[in-house]
Protein backbone atom coordinates (compact mmCIF):
# COMPACT_ATOMS: atom_id res chain seq x y z
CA UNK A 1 29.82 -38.62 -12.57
CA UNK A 2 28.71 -38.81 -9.06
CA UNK A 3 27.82 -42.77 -9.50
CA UNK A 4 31.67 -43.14 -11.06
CA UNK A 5 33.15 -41.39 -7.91
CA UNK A 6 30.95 -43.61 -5.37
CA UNK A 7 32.11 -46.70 -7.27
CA UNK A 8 36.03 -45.94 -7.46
CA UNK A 9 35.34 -45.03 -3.81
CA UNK A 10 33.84 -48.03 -2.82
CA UNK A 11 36.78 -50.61 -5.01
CA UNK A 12 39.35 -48.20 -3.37
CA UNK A 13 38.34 -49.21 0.25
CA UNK A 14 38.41 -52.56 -0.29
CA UNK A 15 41.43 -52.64 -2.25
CA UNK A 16 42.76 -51.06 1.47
CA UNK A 17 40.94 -53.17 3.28
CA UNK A 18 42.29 -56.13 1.83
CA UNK A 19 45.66 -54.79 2.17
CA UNK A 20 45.42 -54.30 6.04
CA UNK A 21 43.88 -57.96 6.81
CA UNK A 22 47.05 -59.33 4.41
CA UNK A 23 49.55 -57.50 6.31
CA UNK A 24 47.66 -58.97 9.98
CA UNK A 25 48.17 -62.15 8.16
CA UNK A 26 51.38 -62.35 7.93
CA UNK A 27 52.32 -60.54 11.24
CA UNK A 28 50.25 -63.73 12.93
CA UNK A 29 51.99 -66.02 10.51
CA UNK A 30 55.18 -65.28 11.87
CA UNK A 31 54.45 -65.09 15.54
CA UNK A 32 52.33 -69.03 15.24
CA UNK A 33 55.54 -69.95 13.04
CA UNK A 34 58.64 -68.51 14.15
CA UNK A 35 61.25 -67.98 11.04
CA UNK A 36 63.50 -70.75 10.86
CA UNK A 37 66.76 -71.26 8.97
CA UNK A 38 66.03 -71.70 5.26
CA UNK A 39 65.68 -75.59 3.80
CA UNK A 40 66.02 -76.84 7.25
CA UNK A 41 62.63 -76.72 8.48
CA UNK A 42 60.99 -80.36 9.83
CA UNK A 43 58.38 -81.54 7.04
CA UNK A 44 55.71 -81.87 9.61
CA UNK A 45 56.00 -78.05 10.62
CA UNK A 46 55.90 -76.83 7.08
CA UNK A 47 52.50 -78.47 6.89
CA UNK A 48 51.36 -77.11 8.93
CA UNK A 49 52.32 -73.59 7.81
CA UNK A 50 51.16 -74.24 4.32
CA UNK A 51 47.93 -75.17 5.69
CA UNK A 52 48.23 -71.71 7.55
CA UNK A 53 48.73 -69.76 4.23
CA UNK A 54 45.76 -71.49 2.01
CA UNK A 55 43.46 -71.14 4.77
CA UNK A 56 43.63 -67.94 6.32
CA UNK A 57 46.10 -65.99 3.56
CA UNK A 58 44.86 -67.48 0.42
CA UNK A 59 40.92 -68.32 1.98
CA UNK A 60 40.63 -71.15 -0.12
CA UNK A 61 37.32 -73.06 0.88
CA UNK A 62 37.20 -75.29 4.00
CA UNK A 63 36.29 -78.34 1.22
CA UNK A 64 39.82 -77.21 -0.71
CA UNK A 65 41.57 -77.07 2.41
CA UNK A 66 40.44 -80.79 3.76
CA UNK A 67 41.71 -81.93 0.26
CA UNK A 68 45.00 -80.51 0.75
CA UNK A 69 45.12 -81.73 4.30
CA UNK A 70 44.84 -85.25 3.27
CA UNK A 71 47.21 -85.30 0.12
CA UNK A 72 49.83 -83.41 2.56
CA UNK A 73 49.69 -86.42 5.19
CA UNK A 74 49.73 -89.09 2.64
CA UNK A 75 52.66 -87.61 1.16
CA UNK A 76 54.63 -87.03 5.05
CA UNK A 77 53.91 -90.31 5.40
CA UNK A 78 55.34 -91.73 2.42
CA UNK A 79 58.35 -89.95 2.48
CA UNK A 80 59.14 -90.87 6.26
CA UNK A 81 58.07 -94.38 5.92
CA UNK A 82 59.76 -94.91 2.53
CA UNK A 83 62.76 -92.56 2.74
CA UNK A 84 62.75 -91.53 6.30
CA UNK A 85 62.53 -88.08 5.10
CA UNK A 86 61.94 -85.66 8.08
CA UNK A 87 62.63 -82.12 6.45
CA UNK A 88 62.19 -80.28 3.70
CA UNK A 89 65.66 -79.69 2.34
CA UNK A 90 66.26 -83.16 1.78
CA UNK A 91 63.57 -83.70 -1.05
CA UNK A 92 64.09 -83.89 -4.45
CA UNK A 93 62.14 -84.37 -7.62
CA UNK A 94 63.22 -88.17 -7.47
CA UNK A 95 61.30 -88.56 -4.45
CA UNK A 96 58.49 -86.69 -6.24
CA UNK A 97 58.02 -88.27 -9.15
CA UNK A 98 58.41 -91.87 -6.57
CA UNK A 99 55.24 -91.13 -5.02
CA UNK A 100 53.21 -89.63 -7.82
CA UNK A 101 54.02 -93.68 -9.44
CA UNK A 102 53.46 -94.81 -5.43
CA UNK A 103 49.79 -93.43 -5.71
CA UNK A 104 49.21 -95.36 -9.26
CA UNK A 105 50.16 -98.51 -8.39
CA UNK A 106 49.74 -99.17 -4.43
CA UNK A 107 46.92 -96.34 -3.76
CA UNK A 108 45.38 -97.40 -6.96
CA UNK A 109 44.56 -94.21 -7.44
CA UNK A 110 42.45 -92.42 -10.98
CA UNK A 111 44.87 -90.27 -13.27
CA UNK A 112 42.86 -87.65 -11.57
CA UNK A 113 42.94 -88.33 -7.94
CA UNK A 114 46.99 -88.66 -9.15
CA UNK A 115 46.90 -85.16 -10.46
CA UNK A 116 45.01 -83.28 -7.46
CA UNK A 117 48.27 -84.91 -5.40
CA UNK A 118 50.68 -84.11 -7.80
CA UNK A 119 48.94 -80.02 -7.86
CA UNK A 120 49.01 -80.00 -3.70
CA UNK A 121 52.84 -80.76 -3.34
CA UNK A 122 53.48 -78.11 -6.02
CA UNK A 123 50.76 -75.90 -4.32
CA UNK A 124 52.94 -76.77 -1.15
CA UNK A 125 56.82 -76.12 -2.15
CA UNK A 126 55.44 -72.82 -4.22
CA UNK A 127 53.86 -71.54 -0.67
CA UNK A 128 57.49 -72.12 0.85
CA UNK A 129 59.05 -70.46 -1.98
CA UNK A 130 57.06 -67.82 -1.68
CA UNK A 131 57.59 -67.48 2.14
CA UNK A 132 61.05 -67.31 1.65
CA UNK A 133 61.76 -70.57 3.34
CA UNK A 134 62.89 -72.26 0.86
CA UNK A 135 65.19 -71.14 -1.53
CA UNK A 136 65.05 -74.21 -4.01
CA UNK A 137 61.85 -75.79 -5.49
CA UNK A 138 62.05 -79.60 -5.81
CA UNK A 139 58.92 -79.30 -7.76
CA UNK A 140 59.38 -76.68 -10.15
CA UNK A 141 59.76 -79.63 -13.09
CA UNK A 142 57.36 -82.01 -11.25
CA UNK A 143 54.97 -82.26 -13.74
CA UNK A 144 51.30 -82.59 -13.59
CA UNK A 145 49.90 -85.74 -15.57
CA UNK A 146 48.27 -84.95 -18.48
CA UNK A 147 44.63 -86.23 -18.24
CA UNK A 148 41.97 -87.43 -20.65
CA UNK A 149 39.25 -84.47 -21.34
CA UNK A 150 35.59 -84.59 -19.31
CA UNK A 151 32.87 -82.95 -20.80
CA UNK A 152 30.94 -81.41 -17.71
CA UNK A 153 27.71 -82.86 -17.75
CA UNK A 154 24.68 -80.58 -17.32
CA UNK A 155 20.85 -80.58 -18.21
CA UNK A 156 18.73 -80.28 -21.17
CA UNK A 157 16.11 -77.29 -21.71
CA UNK A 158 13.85 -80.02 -21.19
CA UNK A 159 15.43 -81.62 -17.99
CA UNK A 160 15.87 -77.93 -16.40
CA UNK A 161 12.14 -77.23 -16.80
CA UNK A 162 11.09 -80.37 -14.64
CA UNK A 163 13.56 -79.55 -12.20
CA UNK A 164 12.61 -76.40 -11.74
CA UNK A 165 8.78 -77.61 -11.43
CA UNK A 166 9.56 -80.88 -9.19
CA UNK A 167 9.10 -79.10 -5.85
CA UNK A 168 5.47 -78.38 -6.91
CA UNK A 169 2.88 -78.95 -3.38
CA UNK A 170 5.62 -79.98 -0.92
CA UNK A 171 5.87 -78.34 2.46
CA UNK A 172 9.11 -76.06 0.93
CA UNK A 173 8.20 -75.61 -2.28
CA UNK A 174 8.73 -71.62 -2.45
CA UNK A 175 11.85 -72.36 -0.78
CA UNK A 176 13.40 -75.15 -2.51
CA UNK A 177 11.97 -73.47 -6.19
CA UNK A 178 14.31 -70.22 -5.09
CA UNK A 179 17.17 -72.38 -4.54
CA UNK A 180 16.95 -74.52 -7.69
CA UNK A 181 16.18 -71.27 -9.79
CA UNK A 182 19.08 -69.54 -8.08
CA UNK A 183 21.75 -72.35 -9.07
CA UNK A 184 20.50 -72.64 -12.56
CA UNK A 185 20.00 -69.00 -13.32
CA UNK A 186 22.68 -67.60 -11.89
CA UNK A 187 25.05 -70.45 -11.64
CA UNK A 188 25.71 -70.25 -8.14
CA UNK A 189 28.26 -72.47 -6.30
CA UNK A 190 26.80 -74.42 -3.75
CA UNK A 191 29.00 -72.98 -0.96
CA UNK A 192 27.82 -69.38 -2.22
CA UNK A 193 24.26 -69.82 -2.58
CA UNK A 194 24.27 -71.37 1.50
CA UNK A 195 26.74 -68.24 2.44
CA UNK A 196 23.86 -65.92 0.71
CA UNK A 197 22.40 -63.13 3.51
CA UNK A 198 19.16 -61.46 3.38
CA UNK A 199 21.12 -58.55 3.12
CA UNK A 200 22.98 -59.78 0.03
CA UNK A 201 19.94 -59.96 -2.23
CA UNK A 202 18.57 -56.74 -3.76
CA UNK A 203 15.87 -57.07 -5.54
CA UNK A 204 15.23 -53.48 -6.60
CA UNK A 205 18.59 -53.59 -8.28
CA UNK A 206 17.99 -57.37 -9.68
CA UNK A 207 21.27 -58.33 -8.15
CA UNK A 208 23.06 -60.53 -5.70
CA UNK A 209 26.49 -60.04 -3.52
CA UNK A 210 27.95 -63.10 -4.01
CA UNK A 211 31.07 -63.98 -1.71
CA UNK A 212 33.11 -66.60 -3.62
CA UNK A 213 36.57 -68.02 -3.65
CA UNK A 214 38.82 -66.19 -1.56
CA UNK A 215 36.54 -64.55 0.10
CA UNK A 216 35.92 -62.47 -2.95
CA UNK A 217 32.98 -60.62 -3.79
CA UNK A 218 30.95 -60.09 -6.85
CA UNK A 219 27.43 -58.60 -8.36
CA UNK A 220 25.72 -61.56 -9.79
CA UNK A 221 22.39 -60.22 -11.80
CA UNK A 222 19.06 -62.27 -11.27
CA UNK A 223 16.37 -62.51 -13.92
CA UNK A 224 13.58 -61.36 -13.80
CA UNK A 225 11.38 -64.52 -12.97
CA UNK A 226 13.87 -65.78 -10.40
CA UNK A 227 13.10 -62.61 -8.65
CA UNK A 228 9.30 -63.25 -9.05
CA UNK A 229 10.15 -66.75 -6.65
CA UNK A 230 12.46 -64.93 -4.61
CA UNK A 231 9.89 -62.55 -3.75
CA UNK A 232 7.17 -65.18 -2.57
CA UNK A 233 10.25 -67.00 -0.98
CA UNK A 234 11.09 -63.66 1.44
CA UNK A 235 7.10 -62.98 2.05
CA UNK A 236 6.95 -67.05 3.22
CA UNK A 237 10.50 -67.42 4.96
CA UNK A 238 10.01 -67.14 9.25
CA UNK A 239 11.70 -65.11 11.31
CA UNK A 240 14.77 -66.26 13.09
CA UNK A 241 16.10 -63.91 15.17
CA UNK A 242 19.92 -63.72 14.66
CA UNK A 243 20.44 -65.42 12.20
CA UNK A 244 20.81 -63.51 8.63
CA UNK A 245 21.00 -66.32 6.56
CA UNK A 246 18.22 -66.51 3.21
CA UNK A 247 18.01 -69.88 3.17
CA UNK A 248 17.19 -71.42 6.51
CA UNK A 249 16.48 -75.20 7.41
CA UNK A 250 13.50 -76.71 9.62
CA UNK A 251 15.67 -76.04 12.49
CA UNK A 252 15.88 -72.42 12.10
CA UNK A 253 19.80 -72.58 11.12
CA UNK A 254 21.37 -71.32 8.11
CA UNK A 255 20.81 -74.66 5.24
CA UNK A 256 24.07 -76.87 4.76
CA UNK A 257 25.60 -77.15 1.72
CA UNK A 258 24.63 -81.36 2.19
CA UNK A 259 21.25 -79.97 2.64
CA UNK A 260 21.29 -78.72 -0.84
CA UNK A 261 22.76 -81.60 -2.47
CA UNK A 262 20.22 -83.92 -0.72
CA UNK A 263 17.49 -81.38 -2.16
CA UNK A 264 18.84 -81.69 -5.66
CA UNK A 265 19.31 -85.40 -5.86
CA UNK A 266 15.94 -86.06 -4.86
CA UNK A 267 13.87 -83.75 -6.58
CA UNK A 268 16.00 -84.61 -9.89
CA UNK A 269 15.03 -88.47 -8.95
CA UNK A 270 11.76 -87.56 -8.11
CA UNK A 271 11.04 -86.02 -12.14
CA UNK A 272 12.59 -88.58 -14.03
CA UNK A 273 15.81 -86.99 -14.94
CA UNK A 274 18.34 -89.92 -15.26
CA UNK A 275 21.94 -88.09 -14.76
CA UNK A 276 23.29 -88.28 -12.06
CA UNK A 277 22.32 -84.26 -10.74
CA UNK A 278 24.35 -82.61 -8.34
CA UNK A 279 24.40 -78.57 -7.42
CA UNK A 280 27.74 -78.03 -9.88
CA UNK A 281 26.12 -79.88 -12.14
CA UNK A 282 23.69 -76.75 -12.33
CA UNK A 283 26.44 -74.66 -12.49
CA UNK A 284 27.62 -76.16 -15.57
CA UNK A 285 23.96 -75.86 -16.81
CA UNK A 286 23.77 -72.06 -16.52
CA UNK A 287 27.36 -71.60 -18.04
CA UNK A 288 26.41 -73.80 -20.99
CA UNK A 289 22.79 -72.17 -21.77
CA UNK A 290 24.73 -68.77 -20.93
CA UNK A 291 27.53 -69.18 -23.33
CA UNK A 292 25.47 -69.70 -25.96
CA UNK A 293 23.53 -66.45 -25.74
CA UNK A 294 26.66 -64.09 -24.78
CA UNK A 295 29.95 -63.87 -25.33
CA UNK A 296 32.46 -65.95 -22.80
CA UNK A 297 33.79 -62.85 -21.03
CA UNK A 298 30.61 -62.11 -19.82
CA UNK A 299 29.74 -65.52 -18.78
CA UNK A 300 33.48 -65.82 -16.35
CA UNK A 301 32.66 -62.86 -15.17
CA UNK A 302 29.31 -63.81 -14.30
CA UNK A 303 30.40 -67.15 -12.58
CA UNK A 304 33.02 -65.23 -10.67
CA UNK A 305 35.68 -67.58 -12.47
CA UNK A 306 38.49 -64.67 -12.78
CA UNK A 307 36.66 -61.03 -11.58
CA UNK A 308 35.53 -59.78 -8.32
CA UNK A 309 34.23 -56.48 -7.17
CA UNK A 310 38.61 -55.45 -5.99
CA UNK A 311 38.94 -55.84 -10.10
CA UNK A 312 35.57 -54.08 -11.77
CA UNK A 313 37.79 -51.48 -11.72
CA UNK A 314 39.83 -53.23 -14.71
CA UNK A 315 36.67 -53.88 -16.62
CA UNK A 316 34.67 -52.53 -19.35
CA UNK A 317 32.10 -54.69 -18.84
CA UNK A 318 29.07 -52.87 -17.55
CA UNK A 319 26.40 -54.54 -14.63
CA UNK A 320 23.64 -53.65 -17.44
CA UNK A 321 25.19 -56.19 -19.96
CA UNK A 322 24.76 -58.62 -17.79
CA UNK A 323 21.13 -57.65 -16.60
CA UNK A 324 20.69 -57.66 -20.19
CA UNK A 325 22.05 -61.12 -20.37
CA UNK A 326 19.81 -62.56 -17.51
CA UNK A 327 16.94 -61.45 -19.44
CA UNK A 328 18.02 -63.67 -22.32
CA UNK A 329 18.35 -66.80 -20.11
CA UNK A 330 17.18 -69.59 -21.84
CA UNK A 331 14.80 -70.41 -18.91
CA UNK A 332 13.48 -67.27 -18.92
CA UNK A 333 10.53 -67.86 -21.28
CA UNK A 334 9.91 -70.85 -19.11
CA UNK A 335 8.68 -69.04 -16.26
CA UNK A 336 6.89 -66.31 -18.19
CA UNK A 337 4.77 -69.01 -19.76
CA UNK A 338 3.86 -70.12 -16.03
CA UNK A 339 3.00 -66.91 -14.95
């Protein structure tokens, strides 16, 4: 009873807390962007606010933001260049679907680099909408191309186990071990597992605060013999004073998520493995191992793909399911065999 109390307690303050830094958000929105007439705002300004509302409002990552950045100036320039389009109000779908065919044919861009432009324009006039400065969406029937189906590419049993062993005698191989367990046990993002504190990892509990998307927080479980590399990992890593981060470089400062990818690449080289092996591609690893030991509501849960700790509330799924879940990691019996 008293563990049910603590835990509605704790969801309740950050449900408040989130509340409070929205409504700061959006007092600072509209003092850096003083309300304007509706549909007659410049283009160039409304950028710039939309760039505003994914980054500090919506805390999309800094990698999602860049994106958006550069479809939102391609498209400016096209319209002004092409059209001589200045502001907002005088867009309409025709000039839309105009540069989604201007990206085919003169960008020479992939049905999917099309797409991600196509989704930031709609991402763009729904954030205006939404702001109540516009009151009509050009892009409500802007459709997004369809696109041909990728299978995500991710490891064998086989390929998983060399990784995991390929940072045998180097100078970080407790290190680098953690980190490649970490992604392909618990199916970190790369951005998450570099944004991991020392504080975030509890090993007592065999679980990690994860801060994802949006700033958004989770309880990601660890199994049992990523824990046991963990553990040598904390005994082994220096101390830097001020700096909280687990996973620290040569030069004492929190490791980069190009770090990691560097780490990955080579060590997957360096075994044999032939794919092409980035972080995500670990990702899809865990997810595809995981999903065929649990059920899939478990596993999105577990990846942080639609639950955070502001919505355990609205779940019956239960931290020792997962633990349970970890356990029965197909890697698992891996490591147990080492030990």
């Amino acid at each position: 009873m008293r563990e049910a109390i603590n835990r509605n307690y704790n969801v309740a303050k950050i449900v408040f807390s989130d509340i409070r830094r929205n409504t700061l958000l959006w007092i600072k929105m509209w003092i850096t962007f003083p309300i304007r007439t509706v549909n007659t705002m410049d283009l160039l300004p409304a950028k710039e606010k939309f760039l505003w509302y994914v980054k500090d409002y919506k805390q999309y990552s800094p990698g999602t933001v860049k994106a958006y950045e550069v479809d939102m100036n391609i498209f400016c320039a096209y319209l002004n260049d092409t059209y001589d389009i200045t502001t907002v109000d005088a867009i309409t779908l025709e000039h839309l679907v105009s540069f989604s065919a201007f990206t085919k044919k003169s960008l020479h861009n992939s049905p999917f680099a099309t797409a991600r432009k196509v989704s930031t324009i709609k991402s763009f006039f729904n954030a205006l909408t939404k702001l109540e400065l516009l009151e009509k969406n050009p892009a409500i029937n802007f459709e997004i191309p369809t696109l041909p189906k990728r299978l995500p590419v991710y490891l064998s049993l086989d390929e998983s186990e060399k990784l995991l062993k390929a940072p045998e005698g180097t100078k970080f191989e407790v290190r680098d071990r953690s980190i490649i367990a970490l992604l392909l046990y618990c199916g970190l993002r790369v951005s998450e597992l570099v944004g991991l504190n020392l504080r975030d990892v509890d090993l007592a509990s065999e679980n990690l605060r994860v801060t994802g998307k949006g700033n958004k927080q989770r309880l990601v479980p660890i199994a049992y013999e990523a824990i046991l590399l963990l553990e040598r990992y904390m005994d082994e890593r220096p101390y830097v004073k001020n700096n909280p981060a687990l996973f620290i470089s040569t030069k004492k400062t929190r490791l980069s998520v190009r770090s990691v990818q560097r780490l990955v690449k080579q060590y997957a080289t360096n075994c044999g493995i032939k794919k092409e092996v980035t972080p995500h591609k670990l990702r899809h690893t865990c997810a595809t191992m995981l999903q065929k030991e649990g059920l899939l509501r478990e596993v999105q849960e577990w990846l942080g793909h639609s639950t955070s700790l502001t919505t355990e509330v609205y779940t019956h799924i239960e931290q020792k399911e997962l633990q349970d879940l970890a356990r029965r990691h197909p890697l698992s019996q891996y490591l147990k065999e080492e030990d």
